[in-house]
PDB file of N, CA and C in Angstrom:
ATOM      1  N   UNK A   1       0.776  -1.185   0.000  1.00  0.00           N
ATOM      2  CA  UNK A   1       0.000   0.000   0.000  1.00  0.00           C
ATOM      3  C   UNK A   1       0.822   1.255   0.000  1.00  0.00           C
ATOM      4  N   UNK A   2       0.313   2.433   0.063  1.00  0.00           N
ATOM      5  CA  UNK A   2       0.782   3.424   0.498  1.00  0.00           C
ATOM      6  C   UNK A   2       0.690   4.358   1.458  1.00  0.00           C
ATOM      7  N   UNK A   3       1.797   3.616   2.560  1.00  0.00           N
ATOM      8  CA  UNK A   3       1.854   4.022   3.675  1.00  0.00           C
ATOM      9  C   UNK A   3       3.416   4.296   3.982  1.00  0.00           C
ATOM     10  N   UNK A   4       3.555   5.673   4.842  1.00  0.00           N
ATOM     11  CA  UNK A   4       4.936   6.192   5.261  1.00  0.00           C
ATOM     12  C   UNK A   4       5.214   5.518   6.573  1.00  0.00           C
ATOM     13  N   UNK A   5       6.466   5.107   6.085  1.00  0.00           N
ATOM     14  CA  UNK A   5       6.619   4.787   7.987  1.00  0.00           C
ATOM     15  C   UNK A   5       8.316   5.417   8.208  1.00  0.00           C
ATOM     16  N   UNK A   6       8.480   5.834   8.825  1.00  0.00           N
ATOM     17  CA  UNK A   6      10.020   6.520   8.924  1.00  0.00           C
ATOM     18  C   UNK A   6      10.576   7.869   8.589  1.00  0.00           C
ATOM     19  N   UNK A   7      11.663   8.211   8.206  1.00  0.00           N
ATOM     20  CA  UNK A   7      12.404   9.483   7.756  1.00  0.00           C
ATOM     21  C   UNK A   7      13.849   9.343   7.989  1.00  0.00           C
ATOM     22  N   UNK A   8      14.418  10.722   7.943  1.00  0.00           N
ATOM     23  CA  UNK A   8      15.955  10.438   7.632  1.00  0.00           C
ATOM     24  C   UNK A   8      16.193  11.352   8.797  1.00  0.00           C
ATOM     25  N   UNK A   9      14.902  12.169   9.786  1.00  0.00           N
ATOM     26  CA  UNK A   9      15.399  12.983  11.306  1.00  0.00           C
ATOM     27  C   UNK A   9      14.392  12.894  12.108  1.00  0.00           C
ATOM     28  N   UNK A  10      14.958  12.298  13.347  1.00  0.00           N
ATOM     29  CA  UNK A  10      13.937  12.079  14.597  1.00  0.00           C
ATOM     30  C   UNK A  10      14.234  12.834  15.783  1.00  0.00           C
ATOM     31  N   UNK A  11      13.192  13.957  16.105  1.00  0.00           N
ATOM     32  CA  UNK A  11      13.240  14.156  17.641  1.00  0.00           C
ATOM     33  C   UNK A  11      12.697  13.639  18.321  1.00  0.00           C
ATOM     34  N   UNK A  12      12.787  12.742  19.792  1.00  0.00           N
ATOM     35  CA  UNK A  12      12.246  12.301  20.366  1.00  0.00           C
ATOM     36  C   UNK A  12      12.729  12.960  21.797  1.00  0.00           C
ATOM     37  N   UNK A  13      11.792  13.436  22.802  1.00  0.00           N
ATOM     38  CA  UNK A  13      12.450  13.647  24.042  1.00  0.00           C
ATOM     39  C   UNK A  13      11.034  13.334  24.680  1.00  0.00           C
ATOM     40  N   UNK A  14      11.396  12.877  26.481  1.00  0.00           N
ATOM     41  CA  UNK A  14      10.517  12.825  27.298  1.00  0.00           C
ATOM     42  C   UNK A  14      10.776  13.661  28.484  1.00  0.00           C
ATOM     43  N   UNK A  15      10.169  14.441  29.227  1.00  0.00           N
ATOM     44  CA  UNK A  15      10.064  14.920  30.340  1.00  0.00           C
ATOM     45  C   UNK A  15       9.061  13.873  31.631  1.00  0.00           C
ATOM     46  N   UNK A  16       9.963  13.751  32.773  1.00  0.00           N
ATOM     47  CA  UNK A  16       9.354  12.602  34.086  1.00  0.00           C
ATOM     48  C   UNK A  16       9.373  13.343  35.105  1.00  0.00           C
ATOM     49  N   UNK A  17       8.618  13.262  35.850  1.00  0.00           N
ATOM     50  CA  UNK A  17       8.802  14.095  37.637  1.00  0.00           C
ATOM     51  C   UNK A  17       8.433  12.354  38.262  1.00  0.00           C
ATOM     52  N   UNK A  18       9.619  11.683  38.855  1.00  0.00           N
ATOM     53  CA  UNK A  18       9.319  10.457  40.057  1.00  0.00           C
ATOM     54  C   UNK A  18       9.150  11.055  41.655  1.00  0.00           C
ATOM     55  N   UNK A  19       8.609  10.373  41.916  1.00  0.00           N
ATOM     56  CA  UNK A  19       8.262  10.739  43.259  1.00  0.00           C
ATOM     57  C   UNK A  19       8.051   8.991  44.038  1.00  0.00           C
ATOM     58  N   UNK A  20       8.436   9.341  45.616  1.00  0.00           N
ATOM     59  CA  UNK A  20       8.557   8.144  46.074  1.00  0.00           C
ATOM     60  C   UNK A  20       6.821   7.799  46.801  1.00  0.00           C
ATOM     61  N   UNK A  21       6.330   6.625  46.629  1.00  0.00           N
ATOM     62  CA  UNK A  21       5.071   6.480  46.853  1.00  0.00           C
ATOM     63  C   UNK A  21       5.127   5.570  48.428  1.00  0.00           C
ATOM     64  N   UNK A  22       5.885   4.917  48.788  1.00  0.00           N
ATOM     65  CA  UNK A  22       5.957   3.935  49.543  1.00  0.00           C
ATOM     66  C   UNK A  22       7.784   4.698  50.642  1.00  0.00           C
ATOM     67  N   UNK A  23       7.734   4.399  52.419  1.00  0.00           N
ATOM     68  CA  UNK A  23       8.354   4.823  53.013  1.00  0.00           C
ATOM     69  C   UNK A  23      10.792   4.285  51.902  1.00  0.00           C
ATOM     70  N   UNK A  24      10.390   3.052  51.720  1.00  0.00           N
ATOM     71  CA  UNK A  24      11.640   2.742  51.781  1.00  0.00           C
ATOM     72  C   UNK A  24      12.265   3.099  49.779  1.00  0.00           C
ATOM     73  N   UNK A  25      11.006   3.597  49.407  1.00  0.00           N
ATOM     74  CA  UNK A  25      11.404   4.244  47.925  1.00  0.00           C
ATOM     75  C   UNK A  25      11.554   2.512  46.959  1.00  0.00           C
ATOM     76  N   UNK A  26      11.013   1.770  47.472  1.00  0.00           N
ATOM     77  CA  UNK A  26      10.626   0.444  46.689  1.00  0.00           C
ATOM     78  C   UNK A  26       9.730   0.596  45.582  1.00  0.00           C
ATOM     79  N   UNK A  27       8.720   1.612  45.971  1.00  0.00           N
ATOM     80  CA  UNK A  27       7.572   1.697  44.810  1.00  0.00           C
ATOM     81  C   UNK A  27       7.646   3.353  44.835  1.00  0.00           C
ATOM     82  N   UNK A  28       7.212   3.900  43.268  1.00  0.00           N
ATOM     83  CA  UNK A  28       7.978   5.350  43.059  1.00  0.00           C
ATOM     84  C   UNK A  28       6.245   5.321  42.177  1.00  0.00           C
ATOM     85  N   UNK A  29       5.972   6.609  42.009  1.00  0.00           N
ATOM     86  CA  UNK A  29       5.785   7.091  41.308  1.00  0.00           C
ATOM     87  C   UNK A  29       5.907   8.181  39.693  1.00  0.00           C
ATOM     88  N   UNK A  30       5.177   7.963  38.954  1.00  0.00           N
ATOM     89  CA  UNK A  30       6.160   8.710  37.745  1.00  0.00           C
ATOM     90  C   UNK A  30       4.874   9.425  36.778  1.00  0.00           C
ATOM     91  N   UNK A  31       5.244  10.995  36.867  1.00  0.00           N
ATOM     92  CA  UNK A  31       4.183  11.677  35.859  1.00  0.00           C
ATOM     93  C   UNK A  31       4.926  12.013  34.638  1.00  0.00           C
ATOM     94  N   UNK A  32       4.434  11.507  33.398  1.00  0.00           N
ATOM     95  CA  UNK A  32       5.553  12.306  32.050  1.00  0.00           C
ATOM     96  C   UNK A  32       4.752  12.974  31.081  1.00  0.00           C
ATOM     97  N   UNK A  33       5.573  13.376  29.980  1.00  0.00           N
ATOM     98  CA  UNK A  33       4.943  13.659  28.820  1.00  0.00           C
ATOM     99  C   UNK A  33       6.489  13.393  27.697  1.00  0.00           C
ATOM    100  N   UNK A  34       5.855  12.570  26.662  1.00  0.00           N
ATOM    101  CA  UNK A  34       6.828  12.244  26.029  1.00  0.00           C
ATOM    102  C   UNK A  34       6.280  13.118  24.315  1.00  0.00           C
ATOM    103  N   UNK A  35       7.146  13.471  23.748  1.00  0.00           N
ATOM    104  CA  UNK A  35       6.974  14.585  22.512  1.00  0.00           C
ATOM    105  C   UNK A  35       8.085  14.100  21.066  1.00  0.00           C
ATOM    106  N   UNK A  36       7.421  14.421  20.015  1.00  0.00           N
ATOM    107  CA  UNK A  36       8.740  14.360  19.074  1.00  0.00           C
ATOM    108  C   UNK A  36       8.335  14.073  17.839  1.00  0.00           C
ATOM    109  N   UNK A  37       9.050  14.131  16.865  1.00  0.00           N
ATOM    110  CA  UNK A  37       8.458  13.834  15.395  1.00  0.00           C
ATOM    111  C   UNK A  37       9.948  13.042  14.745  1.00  0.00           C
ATOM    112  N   UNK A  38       8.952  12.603  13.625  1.00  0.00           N
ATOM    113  CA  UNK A  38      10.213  11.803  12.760  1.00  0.00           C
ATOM    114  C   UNK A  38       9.706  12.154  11.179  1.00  0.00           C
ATOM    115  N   UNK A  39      10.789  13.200  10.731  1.00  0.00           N
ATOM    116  CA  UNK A  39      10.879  13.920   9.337  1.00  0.00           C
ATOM    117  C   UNK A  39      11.518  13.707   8.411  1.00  0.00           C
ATOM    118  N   UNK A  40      11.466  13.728   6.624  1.00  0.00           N
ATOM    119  CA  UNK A  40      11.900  13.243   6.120  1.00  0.00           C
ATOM    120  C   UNK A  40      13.439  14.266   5.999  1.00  0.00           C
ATOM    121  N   UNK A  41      13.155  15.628   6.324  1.00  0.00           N
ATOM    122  CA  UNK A  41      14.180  16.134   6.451  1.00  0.00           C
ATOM    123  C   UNK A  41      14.575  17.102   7.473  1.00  0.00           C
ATOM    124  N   UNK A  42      15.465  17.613   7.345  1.00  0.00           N
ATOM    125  CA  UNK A  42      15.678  18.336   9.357  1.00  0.00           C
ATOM    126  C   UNK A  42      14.879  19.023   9.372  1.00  0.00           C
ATOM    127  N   UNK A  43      13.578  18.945   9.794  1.00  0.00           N
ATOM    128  CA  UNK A  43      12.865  19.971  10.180  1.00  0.00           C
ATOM    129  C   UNK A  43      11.375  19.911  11.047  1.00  0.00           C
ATOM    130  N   UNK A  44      10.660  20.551  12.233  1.00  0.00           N
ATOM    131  CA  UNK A  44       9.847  20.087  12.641  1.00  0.00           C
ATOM    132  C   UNK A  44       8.324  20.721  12.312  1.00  0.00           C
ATOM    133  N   UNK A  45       7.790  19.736  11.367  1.00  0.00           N
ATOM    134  CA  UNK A  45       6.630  20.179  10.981  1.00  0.00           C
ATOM    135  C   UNK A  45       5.469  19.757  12.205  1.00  0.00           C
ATOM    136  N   UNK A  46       4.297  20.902  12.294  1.00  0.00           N
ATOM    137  CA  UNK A  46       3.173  20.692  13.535  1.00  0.00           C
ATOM    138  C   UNK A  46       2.464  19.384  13.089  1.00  0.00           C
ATOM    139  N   UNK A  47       1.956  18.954  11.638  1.00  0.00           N
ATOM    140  CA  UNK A  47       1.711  17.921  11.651  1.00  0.00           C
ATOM    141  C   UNK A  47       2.025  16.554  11.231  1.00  0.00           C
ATOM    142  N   UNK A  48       3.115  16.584  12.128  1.00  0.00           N
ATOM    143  CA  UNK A  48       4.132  15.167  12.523  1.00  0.00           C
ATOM    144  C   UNK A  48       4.328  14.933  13.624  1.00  0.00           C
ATOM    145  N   UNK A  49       4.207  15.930  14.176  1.00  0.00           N
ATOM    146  CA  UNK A  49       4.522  16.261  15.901  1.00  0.00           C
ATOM    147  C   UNK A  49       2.901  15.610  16.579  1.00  0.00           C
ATOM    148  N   UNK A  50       4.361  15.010  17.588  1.00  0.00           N
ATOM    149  CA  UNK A  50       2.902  14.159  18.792  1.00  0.00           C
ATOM    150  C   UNK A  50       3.798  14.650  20.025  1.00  0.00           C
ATOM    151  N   UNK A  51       2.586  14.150  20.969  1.00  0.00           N
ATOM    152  CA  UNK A  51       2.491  14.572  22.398  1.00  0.00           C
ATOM    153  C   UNK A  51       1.603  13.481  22.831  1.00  0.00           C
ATOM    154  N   UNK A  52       2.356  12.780  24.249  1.00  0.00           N
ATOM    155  CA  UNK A  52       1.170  11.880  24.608  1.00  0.00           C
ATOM    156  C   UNK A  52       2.288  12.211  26.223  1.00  0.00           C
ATOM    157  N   UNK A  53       0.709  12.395  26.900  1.00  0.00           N
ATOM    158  CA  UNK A  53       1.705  12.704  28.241  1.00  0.00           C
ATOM    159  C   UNK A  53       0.987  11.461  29.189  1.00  0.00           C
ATOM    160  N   UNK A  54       1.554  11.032  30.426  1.00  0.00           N
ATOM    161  CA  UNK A  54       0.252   9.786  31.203  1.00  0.00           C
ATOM    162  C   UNK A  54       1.328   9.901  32.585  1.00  0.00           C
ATOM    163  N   UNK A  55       1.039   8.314  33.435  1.00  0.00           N
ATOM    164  CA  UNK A  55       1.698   8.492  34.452  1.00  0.00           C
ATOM    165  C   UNK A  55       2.040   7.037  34.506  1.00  0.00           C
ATOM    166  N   UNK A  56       2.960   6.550  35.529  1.00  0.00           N
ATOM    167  CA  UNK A  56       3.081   5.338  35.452  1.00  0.00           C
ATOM    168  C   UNK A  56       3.916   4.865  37.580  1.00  0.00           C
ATOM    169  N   UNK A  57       4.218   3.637  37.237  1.00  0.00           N
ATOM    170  CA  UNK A  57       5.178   2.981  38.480  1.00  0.00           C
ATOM    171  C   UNK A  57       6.406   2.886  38.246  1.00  0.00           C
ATOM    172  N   UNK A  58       6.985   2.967  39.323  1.00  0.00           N
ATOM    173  CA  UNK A  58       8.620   2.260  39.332  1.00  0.00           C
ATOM    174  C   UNK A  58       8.672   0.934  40.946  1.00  0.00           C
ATOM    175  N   UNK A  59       8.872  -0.042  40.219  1.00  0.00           N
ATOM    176  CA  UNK A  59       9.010  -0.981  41.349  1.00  0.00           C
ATOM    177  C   UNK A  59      10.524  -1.256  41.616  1.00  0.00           C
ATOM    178  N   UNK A  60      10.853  -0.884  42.693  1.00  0.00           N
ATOM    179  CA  UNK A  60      12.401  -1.856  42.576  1.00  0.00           C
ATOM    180  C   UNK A  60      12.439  -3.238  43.203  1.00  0.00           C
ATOM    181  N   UNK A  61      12.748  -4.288  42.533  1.00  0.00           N
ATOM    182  CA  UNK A  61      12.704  -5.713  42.742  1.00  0.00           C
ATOM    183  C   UNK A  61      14.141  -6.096  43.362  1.00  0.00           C
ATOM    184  N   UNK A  62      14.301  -5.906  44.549  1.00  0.00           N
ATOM    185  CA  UNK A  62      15.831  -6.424  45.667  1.00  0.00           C
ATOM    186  C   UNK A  62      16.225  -7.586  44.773  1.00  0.00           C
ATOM    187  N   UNK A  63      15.142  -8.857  44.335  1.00  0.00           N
ATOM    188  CA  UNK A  63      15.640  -9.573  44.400  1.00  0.00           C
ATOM    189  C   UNK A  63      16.526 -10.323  42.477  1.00  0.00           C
ATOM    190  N   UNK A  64      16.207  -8.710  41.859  1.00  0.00           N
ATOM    191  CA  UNK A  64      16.539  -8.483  40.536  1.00  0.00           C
ATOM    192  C   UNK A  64      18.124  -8.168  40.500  1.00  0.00           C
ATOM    193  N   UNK A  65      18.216  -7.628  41.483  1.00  0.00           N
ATOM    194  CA  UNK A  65      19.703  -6.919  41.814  1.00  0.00           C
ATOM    195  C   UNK A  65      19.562  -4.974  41.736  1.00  0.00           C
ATOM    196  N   UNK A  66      20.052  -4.509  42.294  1.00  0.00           N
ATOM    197  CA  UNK A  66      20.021  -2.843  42.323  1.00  0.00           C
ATOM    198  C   UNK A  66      19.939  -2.406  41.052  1.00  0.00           C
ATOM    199  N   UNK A  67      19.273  -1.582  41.083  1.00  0.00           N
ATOM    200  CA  UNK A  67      19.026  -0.600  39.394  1.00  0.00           C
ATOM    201  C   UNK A  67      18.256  -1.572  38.424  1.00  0.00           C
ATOM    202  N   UNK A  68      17.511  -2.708  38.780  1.00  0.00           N
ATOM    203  CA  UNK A  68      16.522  -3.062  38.118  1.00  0.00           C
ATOM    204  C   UNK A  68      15.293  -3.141  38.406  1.00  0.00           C
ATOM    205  N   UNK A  69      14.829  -1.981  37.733  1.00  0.00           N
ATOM    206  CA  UNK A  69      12.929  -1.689  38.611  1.00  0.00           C
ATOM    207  C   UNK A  69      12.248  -2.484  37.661  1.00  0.00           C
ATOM    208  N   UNK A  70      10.903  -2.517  37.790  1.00  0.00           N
ATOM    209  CA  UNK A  70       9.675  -3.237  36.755  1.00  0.00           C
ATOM    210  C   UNK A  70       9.095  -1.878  36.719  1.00  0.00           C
ATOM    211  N   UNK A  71       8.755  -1.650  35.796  1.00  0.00           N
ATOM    212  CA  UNK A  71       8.288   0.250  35.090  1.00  0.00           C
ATOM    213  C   UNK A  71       6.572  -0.482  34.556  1.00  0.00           C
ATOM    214  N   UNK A  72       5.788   0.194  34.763  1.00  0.00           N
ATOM    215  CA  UNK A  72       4.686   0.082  34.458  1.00  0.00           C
ATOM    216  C   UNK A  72       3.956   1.497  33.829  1.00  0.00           C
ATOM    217  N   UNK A  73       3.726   1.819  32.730  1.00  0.00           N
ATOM    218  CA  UNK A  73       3.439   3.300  32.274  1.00  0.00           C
ATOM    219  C   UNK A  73       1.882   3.051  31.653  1.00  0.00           C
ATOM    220  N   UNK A  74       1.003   4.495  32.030  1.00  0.00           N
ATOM    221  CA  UNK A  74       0.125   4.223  30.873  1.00  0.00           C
ATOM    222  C   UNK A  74      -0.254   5.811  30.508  1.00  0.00           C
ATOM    223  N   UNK A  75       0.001   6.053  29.115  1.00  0.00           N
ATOM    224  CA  UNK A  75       0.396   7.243  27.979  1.00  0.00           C
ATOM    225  C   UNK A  75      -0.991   7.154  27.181  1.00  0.00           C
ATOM    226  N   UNK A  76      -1.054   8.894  27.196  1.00  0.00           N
ATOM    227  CA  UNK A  76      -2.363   9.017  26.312  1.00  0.00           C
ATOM    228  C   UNK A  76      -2.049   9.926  25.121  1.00  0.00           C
ATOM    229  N   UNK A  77      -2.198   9.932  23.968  1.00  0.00           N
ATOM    230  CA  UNK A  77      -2.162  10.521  22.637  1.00  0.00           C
ATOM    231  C   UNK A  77      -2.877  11.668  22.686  1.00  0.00           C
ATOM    232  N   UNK A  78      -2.593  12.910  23.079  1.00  0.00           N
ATOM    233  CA  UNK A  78      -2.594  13.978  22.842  1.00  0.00           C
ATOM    234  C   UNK A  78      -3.140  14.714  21.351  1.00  0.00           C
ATOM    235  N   UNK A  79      -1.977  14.133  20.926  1.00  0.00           N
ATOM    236  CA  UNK A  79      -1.522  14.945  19.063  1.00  0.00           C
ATOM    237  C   UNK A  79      -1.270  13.696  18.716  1.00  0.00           C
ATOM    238  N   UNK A  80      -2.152  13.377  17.451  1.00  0.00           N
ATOM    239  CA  UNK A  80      -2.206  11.967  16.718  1.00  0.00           C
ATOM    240  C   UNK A  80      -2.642  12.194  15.302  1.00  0.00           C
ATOM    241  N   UNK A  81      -2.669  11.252  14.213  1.00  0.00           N
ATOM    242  CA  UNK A  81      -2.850  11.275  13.341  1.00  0.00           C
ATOM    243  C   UNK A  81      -3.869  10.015  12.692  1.00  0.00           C
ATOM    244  N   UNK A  82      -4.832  10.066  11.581  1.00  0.00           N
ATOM    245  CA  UNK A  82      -5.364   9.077  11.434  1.00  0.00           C
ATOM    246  C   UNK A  82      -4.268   7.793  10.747  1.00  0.00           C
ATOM    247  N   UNK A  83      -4.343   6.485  11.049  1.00  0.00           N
ATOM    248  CA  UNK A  83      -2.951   5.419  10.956  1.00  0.00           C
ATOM    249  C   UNK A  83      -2.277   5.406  12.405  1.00  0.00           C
ATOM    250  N   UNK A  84      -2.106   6.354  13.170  1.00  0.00           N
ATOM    251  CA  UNK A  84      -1.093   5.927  14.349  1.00  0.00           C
ATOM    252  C   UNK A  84      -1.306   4.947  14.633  1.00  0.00           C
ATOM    253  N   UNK A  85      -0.535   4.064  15.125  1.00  0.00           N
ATOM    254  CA  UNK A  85      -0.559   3.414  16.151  1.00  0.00           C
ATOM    255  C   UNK A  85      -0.764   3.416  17.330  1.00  0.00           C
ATOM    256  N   UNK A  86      -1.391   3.811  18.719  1.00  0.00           N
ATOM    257  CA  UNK A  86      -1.359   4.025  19.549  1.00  0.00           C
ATOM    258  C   UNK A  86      -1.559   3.104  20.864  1.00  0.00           C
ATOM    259  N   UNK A  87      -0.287   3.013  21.741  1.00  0.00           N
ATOM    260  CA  UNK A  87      -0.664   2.074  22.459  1.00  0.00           C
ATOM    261  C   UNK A  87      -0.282   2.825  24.156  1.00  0.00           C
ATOM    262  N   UNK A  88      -1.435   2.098  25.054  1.00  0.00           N
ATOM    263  CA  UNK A  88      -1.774   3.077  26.458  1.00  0.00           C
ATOM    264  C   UNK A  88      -0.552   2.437  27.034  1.00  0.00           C
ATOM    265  N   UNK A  89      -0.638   0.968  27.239  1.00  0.00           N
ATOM    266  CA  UNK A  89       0.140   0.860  28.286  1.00  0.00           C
ATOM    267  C   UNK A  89       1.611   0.503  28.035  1.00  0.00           C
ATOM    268  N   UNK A  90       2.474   0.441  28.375  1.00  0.00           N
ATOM    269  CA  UNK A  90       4.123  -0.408  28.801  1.00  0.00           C
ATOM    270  C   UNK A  90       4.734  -0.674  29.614  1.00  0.00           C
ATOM    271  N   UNK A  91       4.900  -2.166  29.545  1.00  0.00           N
ATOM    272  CA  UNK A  91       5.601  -2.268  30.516  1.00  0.00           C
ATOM    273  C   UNK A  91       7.399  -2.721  30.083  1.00  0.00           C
ATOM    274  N   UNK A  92       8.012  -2.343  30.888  1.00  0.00           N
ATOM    275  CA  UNK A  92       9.715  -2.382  30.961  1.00  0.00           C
ATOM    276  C   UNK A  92      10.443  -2.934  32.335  1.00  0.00           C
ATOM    277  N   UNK A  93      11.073  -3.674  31.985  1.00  0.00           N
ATOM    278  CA  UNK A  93      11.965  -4.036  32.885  1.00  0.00           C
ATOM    279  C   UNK A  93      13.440  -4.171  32.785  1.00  0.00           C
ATOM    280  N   UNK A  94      14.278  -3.640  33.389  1.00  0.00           N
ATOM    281  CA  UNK A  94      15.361  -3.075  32.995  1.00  0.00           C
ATOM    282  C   UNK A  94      16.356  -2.357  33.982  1.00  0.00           C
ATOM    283  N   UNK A  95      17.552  -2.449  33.640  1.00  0.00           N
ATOM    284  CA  UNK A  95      18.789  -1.853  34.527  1.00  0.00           C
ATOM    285  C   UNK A  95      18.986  -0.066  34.329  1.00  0.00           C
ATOM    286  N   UNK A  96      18.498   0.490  35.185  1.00  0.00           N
ATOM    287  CA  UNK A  96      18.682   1.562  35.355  1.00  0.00           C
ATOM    288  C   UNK A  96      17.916   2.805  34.186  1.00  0.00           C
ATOM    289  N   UNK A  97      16.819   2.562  34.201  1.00  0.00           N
ATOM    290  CA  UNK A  97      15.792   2.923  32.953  1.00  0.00           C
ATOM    291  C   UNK A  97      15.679   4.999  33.269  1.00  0.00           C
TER     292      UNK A  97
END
């Protein structure tokens, strides 16, 4: 068919505020908004550009070893296009995310 998927320049950035939810900082809290476009050439056009801001967890698992939390996020599409893809939740698990 004809469908775009890609380009040759990507901004991607996220902004997070964590906060600790629980006394020993085991379970965190996390508010973001993640932003950015991907262009065929350097430049940022308004309609390419997304915004999906949400909130999510940080678990730290002792028994994973230090600096590996279980991340639980769920992100809402702001600025979208008809075709996106859009998906609410993710989860990650990982060394020092």
């Amino acid at each position: 068919g004809d469908v775009r998927v890609g380009g040759e320049f990507q901004w991607l950035n996220s902004l997070e505020y964590m906060f600790p939810l629980t006394a020993d900082d085991s379970v965190k809290g996390v508010l973001f908004c993640d932003f950015g476009t991907v262009e065929e050439n350097i430049e940022i056009n308004a309609e390419n550009f997304r915004v999906a801001p949400g909130f999510g967890f940080r678990v730290n698992m002792p028994a994973l070893g230090v600096g590996a939390p279980l991340a639980f996020d769920f992100g809402f599409p702001v600025s979208s296009a008809p075709g996106d893809e859009e998906k609410v939740f993710s989860f990650y698990l990982g060394v020092l995310r």
